[in-house]
Protein backbone atom coordinates (compact mmCIF):
# COMPACT_ATOMS: atom_id res chain seq x y z
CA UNK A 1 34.50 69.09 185.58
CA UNK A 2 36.84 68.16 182.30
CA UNK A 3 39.10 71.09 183.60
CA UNK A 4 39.31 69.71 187.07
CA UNK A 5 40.35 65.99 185.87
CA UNK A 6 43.97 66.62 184.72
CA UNK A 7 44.53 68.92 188.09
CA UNK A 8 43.42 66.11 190.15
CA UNK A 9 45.08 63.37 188.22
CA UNK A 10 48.70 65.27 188.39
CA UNK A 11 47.68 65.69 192.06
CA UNK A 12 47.20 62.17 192.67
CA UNK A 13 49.79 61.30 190.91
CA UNK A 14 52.21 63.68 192.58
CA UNK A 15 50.86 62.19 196.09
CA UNK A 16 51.78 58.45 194.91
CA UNK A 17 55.14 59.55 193.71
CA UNK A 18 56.01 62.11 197.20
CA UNK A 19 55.97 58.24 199.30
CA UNK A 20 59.22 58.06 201.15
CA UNK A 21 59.83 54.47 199.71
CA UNK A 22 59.80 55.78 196.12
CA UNK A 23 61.98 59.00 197.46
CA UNK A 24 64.90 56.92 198.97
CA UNK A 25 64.45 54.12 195.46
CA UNK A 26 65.81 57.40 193.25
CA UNK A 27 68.54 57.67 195.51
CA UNK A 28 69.67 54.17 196.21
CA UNK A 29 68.94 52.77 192.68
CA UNK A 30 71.60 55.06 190.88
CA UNK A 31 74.21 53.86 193.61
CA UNK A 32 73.64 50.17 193.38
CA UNK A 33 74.29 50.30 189.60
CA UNK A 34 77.49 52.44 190.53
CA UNK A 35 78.15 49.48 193.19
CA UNK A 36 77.51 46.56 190.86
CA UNK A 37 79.82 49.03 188.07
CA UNK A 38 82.75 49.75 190.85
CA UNK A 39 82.81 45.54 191.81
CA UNK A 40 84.23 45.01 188.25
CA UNK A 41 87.42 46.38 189.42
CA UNK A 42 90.16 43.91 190.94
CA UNK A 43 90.97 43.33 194.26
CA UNK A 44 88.88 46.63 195.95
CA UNK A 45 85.62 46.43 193.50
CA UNK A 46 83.62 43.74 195.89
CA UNK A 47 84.62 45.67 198.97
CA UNK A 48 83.84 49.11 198.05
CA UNK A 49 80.42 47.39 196.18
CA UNK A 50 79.80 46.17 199.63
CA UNK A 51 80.06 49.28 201.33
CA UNK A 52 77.74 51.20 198.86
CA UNK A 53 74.99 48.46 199.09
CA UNK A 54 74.95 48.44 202.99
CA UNK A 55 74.82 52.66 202.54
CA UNK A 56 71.75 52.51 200.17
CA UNK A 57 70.10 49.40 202.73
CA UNK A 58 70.54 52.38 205.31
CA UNK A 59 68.91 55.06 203.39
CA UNK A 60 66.36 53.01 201.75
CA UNK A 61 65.34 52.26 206.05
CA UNK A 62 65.29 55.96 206.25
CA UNK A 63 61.55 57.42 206.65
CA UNK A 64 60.83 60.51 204.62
């Protein structure tokens, strides 16, 4: 039984982790920061920022 427990921990925890909604948050998170980073830039920053955020809204709707 001691040999089992770390096999069925990393499976449970690979099972938690495979959920689409934490799939799509490694995906989108990276992009917002590179969104929030890009809207420092004059006069195209907040548009371009605005365009990545309504991209990652879309993906993070996506079902895996």
């Amino acid at each position: 039984m001691k040999k089992q427990l770390p096999i069925l921990a990393a499976v449970l925890f690979a099972a938690g982790f495979s959920g689409g909604c934490v799939l799509t948050k490694v995906v989108t998170v990276p992009m917002r920061v590179v969104g929030a980073v890009v809207s420092i830039v004059p006069a195209v920053g907040n548009t371009a920022d605005d365009s990545i955020d309504t991209v990652a809204d879309k993906m993070d709707e996506f079902p895996i």
